[in-house]
Protein backbone atom coordinates (compact mmCIF):
# COMPACT_ATOMS: atom_id res chain seq x y z
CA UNK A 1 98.21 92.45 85.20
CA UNK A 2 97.50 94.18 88.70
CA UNK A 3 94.62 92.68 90.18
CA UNK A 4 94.09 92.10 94.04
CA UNK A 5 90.17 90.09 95.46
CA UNK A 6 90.10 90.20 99.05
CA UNK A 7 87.98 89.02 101.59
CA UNK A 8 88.36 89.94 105.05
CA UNK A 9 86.28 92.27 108.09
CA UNK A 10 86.93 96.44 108.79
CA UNK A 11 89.25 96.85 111.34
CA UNK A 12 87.13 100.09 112.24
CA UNK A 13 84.53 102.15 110.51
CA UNK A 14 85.27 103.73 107.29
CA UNK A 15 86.61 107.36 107.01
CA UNK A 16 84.90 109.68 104.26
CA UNK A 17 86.37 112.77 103.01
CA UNK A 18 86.00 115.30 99.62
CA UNK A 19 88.67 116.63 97.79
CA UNK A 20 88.56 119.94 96.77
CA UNK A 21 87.02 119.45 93.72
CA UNK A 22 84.09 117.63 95.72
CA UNK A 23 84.95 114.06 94.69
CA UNK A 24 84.52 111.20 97.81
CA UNK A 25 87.44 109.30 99.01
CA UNK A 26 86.63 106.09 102.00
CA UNK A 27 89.66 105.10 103.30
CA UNK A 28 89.19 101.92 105.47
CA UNK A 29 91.46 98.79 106.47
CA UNK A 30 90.39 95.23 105.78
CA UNK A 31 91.88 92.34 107.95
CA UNK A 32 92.25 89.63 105.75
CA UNK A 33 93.20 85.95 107.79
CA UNK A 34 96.18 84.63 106.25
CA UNK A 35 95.63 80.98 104.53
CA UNK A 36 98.59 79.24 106.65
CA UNK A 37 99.72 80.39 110.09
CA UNK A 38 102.79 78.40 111.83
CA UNK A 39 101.28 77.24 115.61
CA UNK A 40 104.99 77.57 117.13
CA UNK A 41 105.38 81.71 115.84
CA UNK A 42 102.02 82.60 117.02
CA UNK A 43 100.82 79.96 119.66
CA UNK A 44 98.09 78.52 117.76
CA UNK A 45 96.57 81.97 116.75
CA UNK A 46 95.17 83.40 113.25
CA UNK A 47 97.07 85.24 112.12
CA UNK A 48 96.15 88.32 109.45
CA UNK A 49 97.27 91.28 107.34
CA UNK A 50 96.11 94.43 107.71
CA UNK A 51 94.81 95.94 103.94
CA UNK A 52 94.59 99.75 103.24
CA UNK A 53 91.57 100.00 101.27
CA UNK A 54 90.47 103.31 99.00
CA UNK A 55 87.91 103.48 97.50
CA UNK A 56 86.22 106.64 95.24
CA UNK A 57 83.36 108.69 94.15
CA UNK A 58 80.20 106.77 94.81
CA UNK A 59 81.10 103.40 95.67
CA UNK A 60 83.30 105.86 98.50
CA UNK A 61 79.57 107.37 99.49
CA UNK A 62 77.99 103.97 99.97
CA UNK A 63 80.74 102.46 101.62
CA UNK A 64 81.00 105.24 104.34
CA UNK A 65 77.06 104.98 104.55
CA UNK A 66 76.42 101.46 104.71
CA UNK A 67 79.59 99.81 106.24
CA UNK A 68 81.22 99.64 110.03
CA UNK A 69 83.59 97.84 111.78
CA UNK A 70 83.49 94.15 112.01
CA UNK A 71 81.59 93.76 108.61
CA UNK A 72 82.41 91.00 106.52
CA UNK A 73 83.17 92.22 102.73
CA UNK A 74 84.79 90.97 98.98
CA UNK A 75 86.98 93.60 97.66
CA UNK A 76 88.16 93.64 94.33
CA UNK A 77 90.44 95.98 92.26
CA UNK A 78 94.19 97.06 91.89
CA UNK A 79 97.44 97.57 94.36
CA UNK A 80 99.20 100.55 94.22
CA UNK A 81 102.13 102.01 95.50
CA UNK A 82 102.86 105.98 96.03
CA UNK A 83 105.34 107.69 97.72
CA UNK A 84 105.34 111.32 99.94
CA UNK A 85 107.77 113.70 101.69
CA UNK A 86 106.92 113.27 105.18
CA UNK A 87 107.36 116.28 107.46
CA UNK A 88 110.84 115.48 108.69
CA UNK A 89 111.85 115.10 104.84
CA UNK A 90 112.06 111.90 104.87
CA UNK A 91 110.54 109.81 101.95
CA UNK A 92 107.71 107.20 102.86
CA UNK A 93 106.08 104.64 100.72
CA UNK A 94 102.36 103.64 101.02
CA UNK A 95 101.35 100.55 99.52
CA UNK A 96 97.02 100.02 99.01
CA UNK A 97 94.56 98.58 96.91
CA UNK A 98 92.26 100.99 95.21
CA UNK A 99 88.87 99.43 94.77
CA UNK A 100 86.83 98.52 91.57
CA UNK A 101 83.89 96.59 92.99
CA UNK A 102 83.00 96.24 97.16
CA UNK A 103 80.67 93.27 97.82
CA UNK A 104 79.08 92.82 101.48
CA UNK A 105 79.15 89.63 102.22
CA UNK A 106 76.95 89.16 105.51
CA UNK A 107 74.13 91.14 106.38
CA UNK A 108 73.48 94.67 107.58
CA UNK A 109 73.10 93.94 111.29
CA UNK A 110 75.54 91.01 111.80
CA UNK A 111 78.63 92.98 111.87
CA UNK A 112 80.13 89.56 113.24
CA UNK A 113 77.96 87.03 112.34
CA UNK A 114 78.72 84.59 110.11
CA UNK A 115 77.39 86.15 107.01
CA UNK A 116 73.41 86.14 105.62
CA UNK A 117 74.64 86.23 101.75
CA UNK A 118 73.11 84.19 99.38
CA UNK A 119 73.23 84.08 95.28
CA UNK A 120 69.30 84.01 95.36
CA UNK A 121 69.19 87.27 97.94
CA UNK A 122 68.91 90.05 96.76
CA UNK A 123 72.15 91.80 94.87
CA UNK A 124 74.82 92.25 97.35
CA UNK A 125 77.33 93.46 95.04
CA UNK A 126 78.52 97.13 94.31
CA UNK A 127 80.87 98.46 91.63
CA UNK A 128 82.03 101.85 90.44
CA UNK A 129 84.22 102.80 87.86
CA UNK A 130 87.43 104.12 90.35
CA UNK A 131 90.41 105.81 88.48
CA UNK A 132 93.69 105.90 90.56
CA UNK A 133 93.69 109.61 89.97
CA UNK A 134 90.64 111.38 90.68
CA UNK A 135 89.32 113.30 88.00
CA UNK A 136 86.28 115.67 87.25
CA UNK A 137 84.22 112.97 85.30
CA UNK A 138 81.86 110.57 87.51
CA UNK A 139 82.12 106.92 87.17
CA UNK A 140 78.74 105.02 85.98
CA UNK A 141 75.75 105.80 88.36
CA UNK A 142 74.69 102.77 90.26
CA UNK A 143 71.02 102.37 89.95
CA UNK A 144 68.85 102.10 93.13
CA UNK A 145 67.48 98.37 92.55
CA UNK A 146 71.63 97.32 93.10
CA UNK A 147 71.85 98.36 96.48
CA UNK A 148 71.99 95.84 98.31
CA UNK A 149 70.07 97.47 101.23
């Protein structure tokens, strides 16, 4: 099984782009505080990892439209590993997690506040369907009452 749920803030606003094909690709990473931190490594400071997060077709639109840095967000899906010839020939490795479902988790305007979510609020979660190879099909359309905004 290859699942990954995250939970963590954008280290810096998310990056859109379109494959040639016209399909939407965010590419953004999450910080994501690590559970136990030794005081004597770090002097007393959190400590966190730094997630590569993809995400595709329209949950990529939304997700470049709707999210910056410092938000506060649930990410759920799979890790995957690729590997490319970098320019010097060497091989490199990239390890990410390729997103199913992207919930925000504090409001709009408090990119670090301490989060305005709420199970009675309105729906704060979005999923699309997100292949790890993109593909000329569409994932499920989203309808407007889910957005969260």
């Amino acid at each position: 099984m290859n699942k990954v749920i995250l939970i963590g803030r954008l280290t810096r606003d998310p990056e859109v782009r379109y494959t040639q094909s016209g399909i939407a690709v965010c590419t953004f990473t999450l910080a994501v505080d690590r559970r136990y931190a030794r005081k004597a490594e770090n002097n007393g400071q959190p400590t966190a990892d730094f997630i590569p997060i993809v995400a595709w077709r329209k949950l990529a639109e939304i997700c470049g439209n709707n999210l910056t840095k410092g938000r506060r967000i649930s990410v759920e899906g799979s890790m995957q590993v690729r590997n490319y010839e970098a320019q010097d020939g060497t091989k490199r490795y990239v390890t990410e997690v390729i997103a199913d479902e992207i919930e925000f988790l504090d409001s709009r305007n408090s990119g670090q506040g301490d989060g305005g979510y709420s199970p009675g609020a309105q729906a704060s979660s979005v999923a699309a369907s997100a292949p790890q190879a993109p593909s000329d099909s569409f994932g499920p359309a989203i309808p407007e009452d889910e957005i969260p905004f």
